[in-house]
C-alpha atoms as a PDB file:
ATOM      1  CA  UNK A   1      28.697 -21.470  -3.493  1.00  0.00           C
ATOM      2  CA  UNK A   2      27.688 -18.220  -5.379  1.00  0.00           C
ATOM      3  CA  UNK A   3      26.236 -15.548  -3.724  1.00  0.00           C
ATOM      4  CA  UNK A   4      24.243 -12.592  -5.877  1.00  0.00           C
ATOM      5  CA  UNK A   5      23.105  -9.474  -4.626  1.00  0.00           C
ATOM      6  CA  UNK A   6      20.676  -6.798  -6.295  1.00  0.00           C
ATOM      7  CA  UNK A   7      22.718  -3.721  -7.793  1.00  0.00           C
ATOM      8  CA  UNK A   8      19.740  -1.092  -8.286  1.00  0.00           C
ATOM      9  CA  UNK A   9      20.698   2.535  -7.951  1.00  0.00           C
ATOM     10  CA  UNK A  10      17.789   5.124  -8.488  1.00  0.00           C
ATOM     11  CA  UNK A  11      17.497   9.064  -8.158  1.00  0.00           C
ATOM     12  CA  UNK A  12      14.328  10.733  -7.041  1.00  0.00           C
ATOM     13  CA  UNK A  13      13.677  14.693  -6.136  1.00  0.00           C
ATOM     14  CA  UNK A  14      12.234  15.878  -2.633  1.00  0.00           C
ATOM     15  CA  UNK A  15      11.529  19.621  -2.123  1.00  0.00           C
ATOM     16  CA  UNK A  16      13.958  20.379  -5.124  1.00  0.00           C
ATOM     17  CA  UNK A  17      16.945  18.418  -4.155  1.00  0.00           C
ATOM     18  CA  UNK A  18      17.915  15.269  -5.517  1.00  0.00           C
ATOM     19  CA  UNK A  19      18.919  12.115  -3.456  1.00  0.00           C
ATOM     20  CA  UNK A  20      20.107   8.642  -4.583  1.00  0.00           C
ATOM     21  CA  UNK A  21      19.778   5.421  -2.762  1.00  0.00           C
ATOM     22  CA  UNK A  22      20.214   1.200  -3.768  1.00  0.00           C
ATOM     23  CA  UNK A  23      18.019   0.121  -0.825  1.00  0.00           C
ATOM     24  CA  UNK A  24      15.397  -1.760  -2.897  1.00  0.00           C
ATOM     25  CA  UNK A  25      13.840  -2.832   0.598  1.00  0.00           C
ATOM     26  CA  UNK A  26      14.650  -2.862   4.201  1.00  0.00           C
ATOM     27  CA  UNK A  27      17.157  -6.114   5.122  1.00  0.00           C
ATOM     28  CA  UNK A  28      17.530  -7.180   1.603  1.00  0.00           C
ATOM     29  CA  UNK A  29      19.442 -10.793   1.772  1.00  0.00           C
ATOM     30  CA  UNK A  30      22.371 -12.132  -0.706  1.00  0.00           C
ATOM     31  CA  UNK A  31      21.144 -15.338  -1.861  1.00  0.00           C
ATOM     32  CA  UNK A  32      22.470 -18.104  -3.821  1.00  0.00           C
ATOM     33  CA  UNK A  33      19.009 -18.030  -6.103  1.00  0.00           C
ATOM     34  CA  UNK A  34      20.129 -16.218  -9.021  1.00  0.00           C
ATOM     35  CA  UNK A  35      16.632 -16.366 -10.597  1.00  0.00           C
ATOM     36  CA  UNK A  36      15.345 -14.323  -8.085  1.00  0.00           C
ATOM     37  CA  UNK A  37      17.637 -11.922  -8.097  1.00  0.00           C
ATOM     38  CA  UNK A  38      16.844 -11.720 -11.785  1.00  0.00           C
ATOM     39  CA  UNK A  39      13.254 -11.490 -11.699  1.00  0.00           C
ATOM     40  CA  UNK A  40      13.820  -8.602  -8.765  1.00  0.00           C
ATOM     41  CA  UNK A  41      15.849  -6.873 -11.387  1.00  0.00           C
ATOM     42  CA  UNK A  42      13.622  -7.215 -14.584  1.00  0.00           C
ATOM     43  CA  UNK A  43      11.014  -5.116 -12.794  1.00  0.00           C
ATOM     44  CA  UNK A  44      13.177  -2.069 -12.777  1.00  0.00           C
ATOM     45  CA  UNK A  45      15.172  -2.032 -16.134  1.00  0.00           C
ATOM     46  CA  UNK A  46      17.381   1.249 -16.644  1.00  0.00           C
ATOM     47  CA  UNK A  47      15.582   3.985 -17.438  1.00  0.00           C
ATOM     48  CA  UNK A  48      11.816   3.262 -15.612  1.00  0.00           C
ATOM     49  CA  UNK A  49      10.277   5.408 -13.629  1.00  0.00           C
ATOM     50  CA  UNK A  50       9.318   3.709 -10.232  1.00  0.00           C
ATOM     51  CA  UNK A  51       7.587   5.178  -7.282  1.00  0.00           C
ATOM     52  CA  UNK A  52      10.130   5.518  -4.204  1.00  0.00           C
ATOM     53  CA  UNK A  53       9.008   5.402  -0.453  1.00  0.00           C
ATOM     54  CA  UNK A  54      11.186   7.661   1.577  1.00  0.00           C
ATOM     55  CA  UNK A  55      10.910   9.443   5.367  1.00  0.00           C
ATOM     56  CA  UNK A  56       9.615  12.976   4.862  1.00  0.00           C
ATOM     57  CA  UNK A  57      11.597  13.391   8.160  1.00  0.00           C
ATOM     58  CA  UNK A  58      15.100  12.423   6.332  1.00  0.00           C
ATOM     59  CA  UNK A  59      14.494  11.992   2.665  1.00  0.00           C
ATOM     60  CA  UNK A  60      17.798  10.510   2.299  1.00  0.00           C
ATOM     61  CA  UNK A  61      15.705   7.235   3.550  1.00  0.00           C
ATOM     62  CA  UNK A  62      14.422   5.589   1.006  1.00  0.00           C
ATOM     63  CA  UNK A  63      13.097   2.180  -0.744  1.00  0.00           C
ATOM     64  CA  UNK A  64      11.817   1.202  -3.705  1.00  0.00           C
ATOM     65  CA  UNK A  65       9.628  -1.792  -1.759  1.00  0.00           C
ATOM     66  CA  UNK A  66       7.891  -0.666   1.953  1.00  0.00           C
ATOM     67  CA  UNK A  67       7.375  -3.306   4.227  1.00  0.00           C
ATOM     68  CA  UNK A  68      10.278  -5.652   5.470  1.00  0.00           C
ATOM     69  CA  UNK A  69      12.584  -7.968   3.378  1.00  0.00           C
ATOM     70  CA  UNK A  70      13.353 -11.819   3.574  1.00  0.00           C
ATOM     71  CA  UNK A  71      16.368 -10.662   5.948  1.00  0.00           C
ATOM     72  CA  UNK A  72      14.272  -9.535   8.257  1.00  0.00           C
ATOM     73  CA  UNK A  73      11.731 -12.230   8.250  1.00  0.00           C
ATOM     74  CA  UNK A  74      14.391 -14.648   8.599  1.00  0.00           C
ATOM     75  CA  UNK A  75      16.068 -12.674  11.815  1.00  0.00           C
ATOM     76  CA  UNK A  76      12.409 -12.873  12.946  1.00  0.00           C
ATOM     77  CA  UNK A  77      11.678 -16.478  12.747  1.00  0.00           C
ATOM     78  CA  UNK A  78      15.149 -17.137  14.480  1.00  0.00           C
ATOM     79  CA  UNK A  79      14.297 -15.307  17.189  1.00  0.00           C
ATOM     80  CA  UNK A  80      10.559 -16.826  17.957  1.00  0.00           C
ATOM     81  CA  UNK A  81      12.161 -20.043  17.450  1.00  0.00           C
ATOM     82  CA  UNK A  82      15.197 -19.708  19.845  1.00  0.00           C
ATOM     83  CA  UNK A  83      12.357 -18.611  22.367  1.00  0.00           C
ATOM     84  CA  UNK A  84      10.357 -21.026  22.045  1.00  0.00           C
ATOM     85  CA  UNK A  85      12.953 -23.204  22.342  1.00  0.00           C
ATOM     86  CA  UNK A  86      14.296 -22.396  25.339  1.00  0.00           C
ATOM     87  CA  UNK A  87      11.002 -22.125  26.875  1.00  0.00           C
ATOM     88  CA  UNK A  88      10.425 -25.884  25.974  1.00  0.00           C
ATOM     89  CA  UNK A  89      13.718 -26.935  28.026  1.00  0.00           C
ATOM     90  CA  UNK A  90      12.766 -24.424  30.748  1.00  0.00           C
ATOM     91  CA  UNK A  91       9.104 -26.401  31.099  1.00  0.00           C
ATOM     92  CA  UNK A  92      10.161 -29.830  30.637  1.00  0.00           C
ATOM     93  CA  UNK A  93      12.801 -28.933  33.535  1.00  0.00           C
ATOM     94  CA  UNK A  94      15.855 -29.847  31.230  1.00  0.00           C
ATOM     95  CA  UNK A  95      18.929 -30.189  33.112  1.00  0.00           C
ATOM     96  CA  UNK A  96      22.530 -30.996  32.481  1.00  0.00           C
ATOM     97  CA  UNK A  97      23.985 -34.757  33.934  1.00  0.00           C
ATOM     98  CA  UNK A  98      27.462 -34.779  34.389  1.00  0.00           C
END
């Protein structure tokens, strides 16, 4: 299976000094959906000026995208689920029967 990955690099100026980053957003994921990879990547073709989000406490943090990325959301839902789940064995008393 095919993996793709967004390859965005982008400069921006804080105070004077310039920085660089390729974080488009916080836990981006590799997919195997190229087209939405693709339609990620028509929104910033080379050249446009976009708006980037960084920490005024470390400027060398910084995203194109605030707010958390399908990585993350995924690692979340995992984790509610796995809890959930084992609080349904621990309630139903599941045990092990040799």
């Amino acid at each position: 299976m095919q993996t793709f990955t967004l390859d965005i690099t982008y400069r921006y100026v804080v105070n004077g000094k310039t920085y660089s980053s390729k974080k488009r957003r916080w836990h981006e994921v590799q997919s195997s959906f190229y087209r939405y990879h693709d339609s990620i990547a028509r929104n910033y073709p080379l050249g446009k000026s976009v708006t980037v989000y960084y920490n005024p406490n470390n400027p060398k943090i910084a995203v194109l995208k605030p707010g958390l990325g399908l990585g993350a959301l995924m690692g979340l839902f995992i984790f509610v689920f796995s809890i959930a789940f084992l609080i349904f064995l621990y309630t139903t008393g599941f045990t092990h029967n040799k």
